[in-house]
C-alpha atoms as a PDB file:
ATOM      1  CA  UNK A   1      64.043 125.151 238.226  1.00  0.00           C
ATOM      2  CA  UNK A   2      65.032 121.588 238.333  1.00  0.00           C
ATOM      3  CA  UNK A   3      68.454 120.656 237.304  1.00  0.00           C
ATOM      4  CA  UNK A   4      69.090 117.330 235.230  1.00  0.00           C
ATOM      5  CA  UNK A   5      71.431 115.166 237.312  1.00  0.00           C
ATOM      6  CA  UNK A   6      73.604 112.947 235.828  1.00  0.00           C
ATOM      7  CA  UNK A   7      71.589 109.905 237.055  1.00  0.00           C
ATOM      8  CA  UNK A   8      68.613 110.984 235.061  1.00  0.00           C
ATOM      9  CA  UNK A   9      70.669 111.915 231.818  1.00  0.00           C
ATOM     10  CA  UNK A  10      72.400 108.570 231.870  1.00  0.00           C
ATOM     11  CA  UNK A  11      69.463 106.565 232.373  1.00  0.00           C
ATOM     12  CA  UNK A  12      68.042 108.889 229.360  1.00  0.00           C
ATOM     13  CA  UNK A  13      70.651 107.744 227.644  1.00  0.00           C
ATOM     14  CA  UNK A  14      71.212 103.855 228.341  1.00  0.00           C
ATOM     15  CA  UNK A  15      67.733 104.453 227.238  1.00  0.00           C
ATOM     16  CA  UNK A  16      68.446 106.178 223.791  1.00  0.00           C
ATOM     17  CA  UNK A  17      71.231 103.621 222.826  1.00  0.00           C
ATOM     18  CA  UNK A  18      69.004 100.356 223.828  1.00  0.00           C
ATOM     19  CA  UNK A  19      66.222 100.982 222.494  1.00  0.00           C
ATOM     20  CA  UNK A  20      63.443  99.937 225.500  1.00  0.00           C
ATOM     21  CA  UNK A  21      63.991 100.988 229.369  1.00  0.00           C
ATOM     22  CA  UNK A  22      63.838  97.705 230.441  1.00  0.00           C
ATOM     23  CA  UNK A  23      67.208  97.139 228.698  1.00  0.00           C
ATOM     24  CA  UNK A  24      68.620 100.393 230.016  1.00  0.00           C
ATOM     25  CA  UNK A  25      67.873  98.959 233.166  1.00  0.00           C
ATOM     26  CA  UNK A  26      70.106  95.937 232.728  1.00  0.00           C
ATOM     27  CA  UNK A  27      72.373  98.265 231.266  1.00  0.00           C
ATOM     28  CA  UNK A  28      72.768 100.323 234.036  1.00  0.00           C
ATOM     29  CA  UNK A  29      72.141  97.636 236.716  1.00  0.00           C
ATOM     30  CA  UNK A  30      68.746  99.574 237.783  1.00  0.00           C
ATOM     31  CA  UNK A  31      65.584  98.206 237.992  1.00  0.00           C
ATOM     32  CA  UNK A  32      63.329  99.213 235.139  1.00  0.00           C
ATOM     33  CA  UNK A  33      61.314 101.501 237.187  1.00  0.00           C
ATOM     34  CA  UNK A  34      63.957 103.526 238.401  1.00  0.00           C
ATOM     35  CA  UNK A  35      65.003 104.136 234.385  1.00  0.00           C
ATOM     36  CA  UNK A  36      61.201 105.335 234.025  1.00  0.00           C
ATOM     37  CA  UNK A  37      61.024 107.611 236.672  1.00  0.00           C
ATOM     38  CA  UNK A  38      64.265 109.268 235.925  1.00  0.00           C
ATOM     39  CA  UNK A  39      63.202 110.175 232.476  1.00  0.00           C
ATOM     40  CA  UNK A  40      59.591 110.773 233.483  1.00  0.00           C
ATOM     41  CA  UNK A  41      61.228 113.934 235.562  1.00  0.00           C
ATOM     42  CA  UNK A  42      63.095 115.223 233.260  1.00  0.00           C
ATOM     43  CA  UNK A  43      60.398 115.195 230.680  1.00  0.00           C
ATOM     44  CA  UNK A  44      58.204 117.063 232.849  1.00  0.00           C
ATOM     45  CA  UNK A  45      60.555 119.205 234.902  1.00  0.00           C
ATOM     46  CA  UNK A  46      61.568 120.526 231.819  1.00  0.00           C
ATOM     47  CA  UNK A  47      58.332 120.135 229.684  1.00  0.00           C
ATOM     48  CA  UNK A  48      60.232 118.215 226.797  1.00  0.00           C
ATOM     49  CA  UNK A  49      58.909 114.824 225.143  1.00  0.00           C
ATOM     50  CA  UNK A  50      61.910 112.659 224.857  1.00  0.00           C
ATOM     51  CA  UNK A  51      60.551 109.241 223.630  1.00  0.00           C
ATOM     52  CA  UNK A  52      57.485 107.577 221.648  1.00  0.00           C
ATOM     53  CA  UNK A  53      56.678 104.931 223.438  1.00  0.00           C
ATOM     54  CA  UNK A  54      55.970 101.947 221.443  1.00  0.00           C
ATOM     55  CA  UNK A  55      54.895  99.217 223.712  1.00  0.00           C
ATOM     56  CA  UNK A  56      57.996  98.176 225.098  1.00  0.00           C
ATOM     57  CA  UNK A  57      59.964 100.041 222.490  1.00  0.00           C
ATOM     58  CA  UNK A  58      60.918 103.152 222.563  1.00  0.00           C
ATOM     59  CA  UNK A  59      61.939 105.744 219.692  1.00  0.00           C
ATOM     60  CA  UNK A  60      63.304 109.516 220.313  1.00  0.00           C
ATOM     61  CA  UNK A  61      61.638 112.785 219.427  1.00  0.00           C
ATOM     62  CA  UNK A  62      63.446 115.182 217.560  1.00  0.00           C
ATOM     63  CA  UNK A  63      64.453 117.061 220.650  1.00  0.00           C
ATOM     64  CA  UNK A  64      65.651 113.419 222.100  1.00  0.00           C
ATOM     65  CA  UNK A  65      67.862 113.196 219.581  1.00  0.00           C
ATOM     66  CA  UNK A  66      69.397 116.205 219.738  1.00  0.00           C
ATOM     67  CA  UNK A  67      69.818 116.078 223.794  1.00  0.00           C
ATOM     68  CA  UNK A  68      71.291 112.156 223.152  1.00  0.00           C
ATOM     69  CA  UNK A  69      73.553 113.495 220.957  1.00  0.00           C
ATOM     70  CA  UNK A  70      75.184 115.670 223.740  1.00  0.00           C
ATOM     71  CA  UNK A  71      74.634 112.703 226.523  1.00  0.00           C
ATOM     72  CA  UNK A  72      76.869 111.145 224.179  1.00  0.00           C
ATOM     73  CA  UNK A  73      79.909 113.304 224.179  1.00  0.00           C
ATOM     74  CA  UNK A  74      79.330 113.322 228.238  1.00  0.00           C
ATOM     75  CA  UNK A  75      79.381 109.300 228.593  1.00  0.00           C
ATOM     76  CA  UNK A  76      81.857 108.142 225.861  1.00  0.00           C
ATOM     77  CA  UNK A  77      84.116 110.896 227.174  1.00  0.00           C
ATOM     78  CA  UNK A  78      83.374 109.260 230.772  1.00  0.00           C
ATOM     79  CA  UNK A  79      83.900 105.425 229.173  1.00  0.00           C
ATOM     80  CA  UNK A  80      87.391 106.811 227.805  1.00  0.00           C
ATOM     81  CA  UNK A  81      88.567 108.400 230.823  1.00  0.00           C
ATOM     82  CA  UNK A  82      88.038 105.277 232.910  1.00  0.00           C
ATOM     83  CA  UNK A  83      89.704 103.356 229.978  1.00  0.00           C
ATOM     84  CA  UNK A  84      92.592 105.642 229.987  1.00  0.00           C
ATOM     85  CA  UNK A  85      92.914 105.320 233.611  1.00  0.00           C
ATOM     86  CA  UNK A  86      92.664 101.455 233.206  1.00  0.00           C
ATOM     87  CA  UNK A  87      94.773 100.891 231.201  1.00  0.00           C
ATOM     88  CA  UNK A  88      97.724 102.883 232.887  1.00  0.00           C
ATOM     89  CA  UNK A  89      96.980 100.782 236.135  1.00  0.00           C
ATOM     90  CA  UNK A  90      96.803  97.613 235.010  1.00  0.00           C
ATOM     91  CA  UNK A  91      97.961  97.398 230.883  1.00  0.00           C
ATOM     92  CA  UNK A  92      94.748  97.974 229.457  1.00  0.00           C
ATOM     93  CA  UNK A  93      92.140  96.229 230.697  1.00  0.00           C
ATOM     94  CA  UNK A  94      88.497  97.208 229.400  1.00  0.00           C
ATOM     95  CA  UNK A  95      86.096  97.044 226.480  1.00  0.00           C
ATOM     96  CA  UNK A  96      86.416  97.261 222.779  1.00  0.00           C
ATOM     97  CA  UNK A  97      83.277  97.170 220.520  1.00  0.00           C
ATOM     98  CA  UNK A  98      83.445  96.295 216.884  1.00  0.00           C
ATOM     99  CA  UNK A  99      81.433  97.031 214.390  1.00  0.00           C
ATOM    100  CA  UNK A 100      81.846  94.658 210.771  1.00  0.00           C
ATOM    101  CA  UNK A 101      80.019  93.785 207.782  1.00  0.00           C
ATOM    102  CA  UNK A 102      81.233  90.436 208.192  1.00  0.00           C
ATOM    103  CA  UNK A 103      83.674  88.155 210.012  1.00  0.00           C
ATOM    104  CA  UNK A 104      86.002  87.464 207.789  1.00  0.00           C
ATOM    105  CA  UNK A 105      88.573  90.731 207.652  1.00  0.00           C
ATOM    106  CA  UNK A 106      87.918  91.301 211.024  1.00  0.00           C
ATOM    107  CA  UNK A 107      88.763  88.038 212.874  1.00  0.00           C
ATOM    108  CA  UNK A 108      92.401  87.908 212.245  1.00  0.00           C
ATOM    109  CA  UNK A 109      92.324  91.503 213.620  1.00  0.00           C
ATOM    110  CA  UNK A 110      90.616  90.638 216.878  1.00  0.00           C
ATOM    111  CA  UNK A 111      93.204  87.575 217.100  1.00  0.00           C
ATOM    112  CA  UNK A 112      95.734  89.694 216.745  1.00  0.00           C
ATOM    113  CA  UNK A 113      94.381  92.464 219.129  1.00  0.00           C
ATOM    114  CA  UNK A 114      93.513  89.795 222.043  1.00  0.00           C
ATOM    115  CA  UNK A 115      97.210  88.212 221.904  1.00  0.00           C
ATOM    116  CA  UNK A 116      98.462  91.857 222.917  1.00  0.00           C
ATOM    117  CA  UNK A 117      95.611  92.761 224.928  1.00  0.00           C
ATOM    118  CA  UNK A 118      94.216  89.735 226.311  1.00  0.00           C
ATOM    119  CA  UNK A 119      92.303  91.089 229.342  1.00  0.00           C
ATOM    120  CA  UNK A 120      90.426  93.461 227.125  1.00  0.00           C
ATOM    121  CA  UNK A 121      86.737  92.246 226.208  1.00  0.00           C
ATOM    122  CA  UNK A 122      85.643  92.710 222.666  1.00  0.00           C
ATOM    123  CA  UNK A 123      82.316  92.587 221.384  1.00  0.00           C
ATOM    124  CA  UNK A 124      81.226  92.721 217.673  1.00  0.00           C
ATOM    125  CA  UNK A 125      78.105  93.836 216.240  1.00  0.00           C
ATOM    126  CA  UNK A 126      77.700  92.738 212.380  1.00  0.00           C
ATOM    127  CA  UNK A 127      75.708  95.110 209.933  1.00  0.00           C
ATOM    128  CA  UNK A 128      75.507  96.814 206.497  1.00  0.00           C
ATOM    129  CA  UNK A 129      78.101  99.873 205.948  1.00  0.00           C
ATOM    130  CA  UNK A 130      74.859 102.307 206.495  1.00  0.00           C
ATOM    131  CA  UNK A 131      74.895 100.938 210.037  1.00  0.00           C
ATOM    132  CA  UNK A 132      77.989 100.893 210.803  1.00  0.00           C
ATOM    133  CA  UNK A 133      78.702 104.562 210.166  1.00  0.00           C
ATOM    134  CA  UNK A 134      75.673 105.663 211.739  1.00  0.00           C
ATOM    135  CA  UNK A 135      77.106 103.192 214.841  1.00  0.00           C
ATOM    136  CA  UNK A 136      80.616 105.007 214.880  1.00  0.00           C
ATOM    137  CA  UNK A 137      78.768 108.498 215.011  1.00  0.00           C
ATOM    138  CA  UNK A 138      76.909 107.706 218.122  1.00  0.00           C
ATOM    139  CA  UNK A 139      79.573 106.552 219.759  1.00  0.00           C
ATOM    140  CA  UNK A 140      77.714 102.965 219.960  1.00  0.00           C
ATOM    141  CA  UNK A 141      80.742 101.490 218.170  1.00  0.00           C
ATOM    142  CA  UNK A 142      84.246 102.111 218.810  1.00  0.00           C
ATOM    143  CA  UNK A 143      85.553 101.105 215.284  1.00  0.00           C
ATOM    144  CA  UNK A 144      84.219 100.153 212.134  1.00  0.00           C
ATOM    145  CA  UNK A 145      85.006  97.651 209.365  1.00  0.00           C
ATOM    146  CA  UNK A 146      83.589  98.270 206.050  1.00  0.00           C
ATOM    147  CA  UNK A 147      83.812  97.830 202.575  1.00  0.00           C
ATOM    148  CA  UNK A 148      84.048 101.212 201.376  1.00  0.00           C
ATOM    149  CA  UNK A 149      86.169 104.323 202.153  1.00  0.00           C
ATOM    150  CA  UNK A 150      84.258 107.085 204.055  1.00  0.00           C
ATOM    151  CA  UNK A 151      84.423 110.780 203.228  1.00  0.00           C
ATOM    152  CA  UNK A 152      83.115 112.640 206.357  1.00  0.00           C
ATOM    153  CA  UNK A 153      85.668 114.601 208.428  1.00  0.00           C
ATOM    154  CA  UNK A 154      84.094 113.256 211.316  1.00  0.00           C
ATOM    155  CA  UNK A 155      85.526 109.804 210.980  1.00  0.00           C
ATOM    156  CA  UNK A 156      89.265 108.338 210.654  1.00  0.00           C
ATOM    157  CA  UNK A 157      89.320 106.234 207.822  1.00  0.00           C
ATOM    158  CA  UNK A 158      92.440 103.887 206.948  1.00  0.00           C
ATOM    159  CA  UNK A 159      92.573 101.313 203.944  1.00  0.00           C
ATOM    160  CA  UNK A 160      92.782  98.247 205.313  1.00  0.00           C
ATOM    161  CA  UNK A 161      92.661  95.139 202.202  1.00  0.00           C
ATOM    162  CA  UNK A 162      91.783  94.941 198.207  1.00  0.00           C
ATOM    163  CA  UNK A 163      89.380  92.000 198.099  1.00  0.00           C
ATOM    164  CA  UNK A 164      88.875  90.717 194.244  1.00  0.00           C
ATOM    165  CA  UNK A 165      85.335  89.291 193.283  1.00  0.00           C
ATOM    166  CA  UNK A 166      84.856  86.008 192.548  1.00  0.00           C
ATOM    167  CA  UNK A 167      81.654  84.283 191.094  1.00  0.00           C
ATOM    168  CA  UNK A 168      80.839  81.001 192.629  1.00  0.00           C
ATOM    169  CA  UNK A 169      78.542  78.271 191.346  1.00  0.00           C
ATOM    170  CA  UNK A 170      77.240  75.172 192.491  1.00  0.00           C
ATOM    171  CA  UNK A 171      79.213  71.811 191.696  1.00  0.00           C
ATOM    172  CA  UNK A 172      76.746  70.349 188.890  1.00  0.00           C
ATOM    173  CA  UNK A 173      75.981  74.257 187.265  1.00  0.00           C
ATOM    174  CA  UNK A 174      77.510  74.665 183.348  1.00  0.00           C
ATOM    175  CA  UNK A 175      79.922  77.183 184.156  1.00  0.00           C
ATOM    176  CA  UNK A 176      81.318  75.012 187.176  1.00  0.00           C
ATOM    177  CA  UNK A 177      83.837  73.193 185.200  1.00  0.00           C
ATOM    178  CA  UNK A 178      85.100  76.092 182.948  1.00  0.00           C
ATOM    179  CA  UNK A 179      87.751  77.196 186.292  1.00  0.00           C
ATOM    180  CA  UNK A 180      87.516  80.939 185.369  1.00  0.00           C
ATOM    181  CA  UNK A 181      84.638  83.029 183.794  1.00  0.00           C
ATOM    182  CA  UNK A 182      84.493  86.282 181.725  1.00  0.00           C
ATOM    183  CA  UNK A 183      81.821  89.027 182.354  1.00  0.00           C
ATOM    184  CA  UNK A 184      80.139  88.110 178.796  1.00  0.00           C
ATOM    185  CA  UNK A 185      80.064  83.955 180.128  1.00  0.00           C
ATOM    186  CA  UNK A 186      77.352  85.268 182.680  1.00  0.00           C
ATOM    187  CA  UNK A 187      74.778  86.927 180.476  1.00  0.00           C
ATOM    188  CA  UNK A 188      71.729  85.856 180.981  1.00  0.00           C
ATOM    189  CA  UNK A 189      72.737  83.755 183.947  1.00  0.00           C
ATOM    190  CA  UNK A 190      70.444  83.353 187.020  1.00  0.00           C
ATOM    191  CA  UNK A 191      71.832  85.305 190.474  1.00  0.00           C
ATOM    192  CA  UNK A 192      71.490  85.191 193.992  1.00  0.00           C
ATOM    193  CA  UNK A 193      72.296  88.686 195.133  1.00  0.00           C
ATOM    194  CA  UNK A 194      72.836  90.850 198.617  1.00  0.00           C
ATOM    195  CA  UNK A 195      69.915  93.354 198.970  1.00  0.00           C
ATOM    196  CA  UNK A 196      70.502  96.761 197.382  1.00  0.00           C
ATOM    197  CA  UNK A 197      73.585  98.541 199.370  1.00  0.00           C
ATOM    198  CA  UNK A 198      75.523  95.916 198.925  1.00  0.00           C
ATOM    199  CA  UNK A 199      79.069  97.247 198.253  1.00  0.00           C
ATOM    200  CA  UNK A 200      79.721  93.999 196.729  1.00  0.00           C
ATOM    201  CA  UNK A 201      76.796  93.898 194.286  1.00  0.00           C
ATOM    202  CA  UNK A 202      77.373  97.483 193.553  1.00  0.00           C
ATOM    203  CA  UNK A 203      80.600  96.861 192.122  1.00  0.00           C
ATOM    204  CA  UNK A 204      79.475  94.125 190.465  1.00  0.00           C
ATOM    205  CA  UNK A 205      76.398  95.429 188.660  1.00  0.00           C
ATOM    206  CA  UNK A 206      78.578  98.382 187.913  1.00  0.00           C
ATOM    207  CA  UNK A 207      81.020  96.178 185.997  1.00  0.00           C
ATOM    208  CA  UNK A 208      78.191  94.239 184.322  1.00  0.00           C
ATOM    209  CA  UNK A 209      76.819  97.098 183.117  1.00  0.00           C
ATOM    210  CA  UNK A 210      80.246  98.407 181.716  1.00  0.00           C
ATOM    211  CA  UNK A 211      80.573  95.463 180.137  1.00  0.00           C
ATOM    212  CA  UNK A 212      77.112  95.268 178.497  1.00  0.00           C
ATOM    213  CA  UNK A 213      76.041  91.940 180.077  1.00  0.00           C
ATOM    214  CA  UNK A 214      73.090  91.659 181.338  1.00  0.00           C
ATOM    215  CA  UNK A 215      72.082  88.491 184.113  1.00  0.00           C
ATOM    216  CA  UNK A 216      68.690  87.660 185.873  1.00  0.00           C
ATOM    217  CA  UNK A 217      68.459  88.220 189.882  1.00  0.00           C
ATOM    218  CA  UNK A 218      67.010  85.053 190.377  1.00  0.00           C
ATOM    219  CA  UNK A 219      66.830  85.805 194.353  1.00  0.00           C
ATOM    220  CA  UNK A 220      67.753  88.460 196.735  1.00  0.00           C
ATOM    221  CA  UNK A 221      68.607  87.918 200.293  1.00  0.00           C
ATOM    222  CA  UNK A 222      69.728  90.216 203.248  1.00  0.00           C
ATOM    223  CA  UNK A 223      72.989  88.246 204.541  1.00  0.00           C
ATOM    224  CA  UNK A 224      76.208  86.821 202.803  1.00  0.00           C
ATOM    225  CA  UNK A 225      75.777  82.998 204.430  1.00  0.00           C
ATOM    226  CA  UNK A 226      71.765  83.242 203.048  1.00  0.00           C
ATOM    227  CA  UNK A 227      73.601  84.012 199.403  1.00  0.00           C
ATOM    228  CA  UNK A 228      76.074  80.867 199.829  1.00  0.00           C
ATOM    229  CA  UNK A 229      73.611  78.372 200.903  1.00  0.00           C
ATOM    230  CA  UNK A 230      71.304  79.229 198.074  1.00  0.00           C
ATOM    231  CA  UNK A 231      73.678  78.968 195.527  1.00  0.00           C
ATOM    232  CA  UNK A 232      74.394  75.731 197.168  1.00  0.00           C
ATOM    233  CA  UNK A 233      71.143  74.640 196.593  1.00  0.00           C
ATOM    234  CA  UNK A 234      71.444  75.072 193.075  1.00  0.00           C
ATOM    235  CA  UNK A 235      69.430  78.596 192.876  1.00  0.00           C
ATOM    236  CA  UNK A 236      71.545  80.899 190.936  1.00  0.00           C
ATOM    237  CA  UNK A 237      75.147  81.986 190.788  1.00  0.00           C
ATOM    238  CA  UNK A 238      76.169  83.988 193.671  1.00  0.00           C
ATOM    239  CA  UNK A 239      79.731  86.853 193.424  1.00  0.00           C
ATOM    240  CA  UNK A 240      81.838  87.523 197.079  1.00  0.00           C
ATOM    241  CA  UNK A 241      85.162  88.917 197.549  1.00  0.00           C
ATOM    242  CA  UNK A 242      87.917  86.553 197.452  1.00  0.00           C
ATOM    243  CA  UNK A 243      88.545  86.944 201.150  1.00  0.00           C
ATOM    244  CA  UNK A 244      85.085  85.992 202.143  1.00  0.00           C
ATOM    245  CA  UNK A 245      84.758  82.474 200.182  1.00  0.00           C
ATOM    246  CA  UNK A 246      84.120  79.547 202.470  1.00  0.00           C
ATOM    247  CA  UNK A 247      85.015  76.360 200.856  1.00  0.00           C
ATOM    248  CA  UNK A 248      82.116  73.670 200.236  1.00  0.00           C
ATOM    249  CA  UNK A 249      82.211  70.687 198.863  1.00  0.00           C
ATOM    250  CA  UNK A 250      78.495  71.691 196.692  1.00  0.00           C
ATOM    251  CA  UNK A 251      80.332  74.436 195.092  1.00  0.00           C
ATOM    252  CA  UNK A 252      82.719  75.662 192.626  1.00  0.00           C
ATOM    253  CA  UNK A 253      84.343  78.799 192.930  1.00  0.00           C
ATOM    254  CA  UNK A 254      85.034  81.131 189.640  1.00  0.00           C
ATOM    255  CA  UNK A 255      87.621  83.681 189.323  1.00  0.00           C
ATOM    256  CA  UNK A 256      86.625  86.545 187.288  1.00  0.00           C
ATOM    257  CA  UNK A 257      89.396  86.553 184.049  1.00  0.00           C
ATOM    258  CA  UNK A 258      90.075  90.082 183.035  1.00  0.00           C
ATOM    259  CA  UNK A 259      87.835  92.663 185.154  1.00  0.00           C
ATOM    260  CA  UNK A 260      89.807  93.699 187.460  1.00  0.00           C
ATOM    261  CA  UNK A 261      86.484  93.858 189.750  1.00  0.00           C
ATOM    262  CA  UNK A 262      87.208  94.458 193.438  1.00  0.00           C
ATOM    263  CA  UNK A 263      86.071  95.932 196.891  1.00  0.00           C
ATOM    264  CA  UNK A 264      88.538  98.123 199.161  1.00  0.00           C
ATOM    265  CA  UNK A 265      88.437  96.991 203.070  1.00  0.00           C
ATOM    266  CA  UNK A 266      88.989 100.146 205.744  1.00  0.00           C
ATOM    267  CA  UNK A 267      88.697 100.244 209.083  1.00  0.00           C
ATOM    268  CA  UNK A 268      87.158 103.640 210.297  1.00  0.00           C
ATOM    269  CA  UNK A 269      87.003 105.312 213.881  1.00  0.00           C
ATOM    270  CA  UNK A 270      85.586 108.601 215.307  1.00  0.00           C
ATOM    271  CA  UNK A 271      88.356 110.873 214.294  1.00  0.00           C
ATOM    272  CA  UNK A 272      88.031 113.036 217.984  1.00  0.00           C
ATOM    273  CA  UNK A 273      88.362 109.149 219.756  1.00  0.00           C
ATOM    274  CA  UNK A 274      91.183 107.939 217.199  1.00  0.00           C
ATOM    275  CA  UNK A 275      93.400 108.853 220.898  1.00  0.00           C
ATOM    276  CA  UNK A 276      91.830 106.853 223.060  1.00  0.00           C
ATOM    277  CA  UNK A 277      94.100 103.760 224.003  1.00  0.00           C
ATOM    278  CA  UNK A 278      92.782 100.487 222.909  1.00  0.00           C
ATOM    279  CA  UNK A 279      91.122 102.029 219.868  1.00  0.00           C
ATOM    280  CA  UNK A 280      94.872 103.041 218.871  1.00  0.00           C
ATOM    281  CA  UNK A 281      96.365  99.983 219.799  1.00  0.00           C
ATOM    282  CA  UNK A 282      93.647  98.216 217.616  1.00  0.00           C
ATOM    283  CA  UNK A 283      94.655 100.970 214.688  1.00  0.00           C
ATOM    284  CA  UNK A 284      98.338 100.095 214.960  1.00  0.00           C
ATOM    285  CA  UNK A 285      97.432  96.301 214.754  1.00  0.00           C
ATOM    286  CA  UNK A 286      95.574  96.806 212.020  1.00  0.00           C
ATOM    287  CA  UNK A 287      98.585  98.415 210.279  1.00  0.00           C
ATOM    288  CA  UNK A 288     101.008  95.661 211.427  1.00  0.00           C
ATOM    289  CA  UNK A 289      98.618  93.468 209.429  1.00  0.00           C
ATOM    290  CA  UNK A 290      98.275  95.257 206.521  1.00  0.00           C
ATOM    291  CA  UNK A 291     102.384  95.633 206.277  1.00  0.00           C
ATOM    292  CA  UNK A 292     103.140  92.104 206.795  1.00  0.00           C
ATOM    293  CA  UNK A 293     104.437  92.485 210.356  1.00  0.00           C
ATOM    294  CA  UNK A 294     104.551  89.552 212.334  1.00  0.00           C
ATOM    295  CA  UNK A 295     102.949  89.266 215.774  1.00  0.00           C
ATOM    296  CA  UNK A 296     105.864  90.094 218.437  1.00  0.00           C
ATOM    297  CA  UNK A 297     106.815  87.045 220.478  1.00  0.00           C
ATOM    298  CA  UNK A 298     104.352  85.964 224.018  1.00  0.00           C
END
């Protein structure tokens, strides 16, 4: 019987976590029939379908899930190692990927992170909390940054910032002038919203709702700059967290008087890699930020 080598189950799965052999290839430094014929023998050496191939895509089978889910644990633990080793030898030098909802809470983290560590590479990938979880749990991600807390004992999940919400309106709107607005100001007032999923909107709409005021979703669109430019251009109001309201000279913004409507920030990790060096030096800057501690001198 044919046994796997680790050259075949790591080209399986550079395979599994890009999405197309030809970018496992690149991944891996291989040429993009050498990633083919690697998983073409272990498909048939071992009878097994692990992809549907979808032109240049490719999506798992049930069994290739299951099998990347274990080529996981073998690689990250690899990726860590090395790190560890790294990082002893020559004060943490490396990789660090990031996964966010948005830029705003997690730029003065990174800033932070790359005065301390400043041979370490970061990357950041920017999706909805669904994502991001799913991200973290495949090991694509090394930490997350979300706008929720997570309850799965899988993940390490620290509160991070309370963000409130804040309406915001273009300059020449009726509400613009009033500086502040109640929930009962916006009924029947047109909306650009987030998608569904939206932590934001979901707090939102659930404090709407409390309130008995209903408004009209005007528009809905998939990303937070989409929401500000719209508004912009005079399409409905739009509602952010305080922390994530760029200035513009075409709008107004409107703190909400009396709701008390907000979102909770955390930053989340696997729990099993919450030792692994630069993801708990990144964890301990986090803290320092969210305690007030200064930056330490050089």
């Amino acid at each position: 019987m044919h046994e796997p080598s680790l050259t075949e189950l790591k080209a399986f799965d550079a395979t599994a976590r890009a999405g197309s052999m030809s970018a496992a290839a690149r991944l891996l430094g291989l040429r993009q029939p050498t990633i083919s014929a690697h998983i073409a023998h272990l498909e048939s050496a071992w009878g097994v379908e692990l992809f549907f191939r979808r032109g240049r895509r490719v999506e798992l089978t049930e069994f290739g899930r299951t099998l990347r889910d274990a080529t996981n644990r073998i690689f990250r633990a690899e990726e860590d190692a090395l790190a560890l080793l790294a990082s002893a030898r020559s004060h943490y030098q490396g990789r660090l990927t990031i996964c966010a909802v948005g830029p705003y809470n997690v730029m003065p983290m990174i800033s932070r992170f790359r005065q301390r560590w400043p041979r370490v590479g970061v990357s950041v990938t920017v999706g909805d909390s669904r994502q991001i979880v799913e991200r973290i749990l495949d090991f694509r991600g090394d930490v997350g940054v979300l706008v929720h807390p997570i309850s799965d004992p899988r993940v390490h999940c620290v509160p991070y910032r309370r963000q409130r919400l804040m309406v915001f309106a273009h300059r020449d709107h009726p509400l613009a002038a009033r500086g502040a607005v109640r929930l009962t100001d916006l009924r029947g007032q047109a909306f650009v919203m987030r998608e569904h999923g939206s932590t934001t909107r979901d707090v939102f709409e659930k404090g709407l709702a409390q309130a008995g005021v209903e408004v009209e979703i005007a528009l809905e669109i998939g990303s937070r700059e989409a929401v500000r430019e719209a508004v912009a251009q005079g399409l409905g109001l739009g509602v952010v967290a305080d922390t994530a309201y760029v200035a513009d000279p075409r709008l107004v913004p409107l703190p909400i008087a009396g709701a008390g409507l907000h979102t909770h920030s955390h930053v989340i990790c696997l729990a099993e890699r919450r030792p692994v060096p630069l993801i708990a030096s990144f964890l301990d800057i986090v803290d320092d930020i969210r305690r007030g501690i200064a930056p330490a001198p050089g």
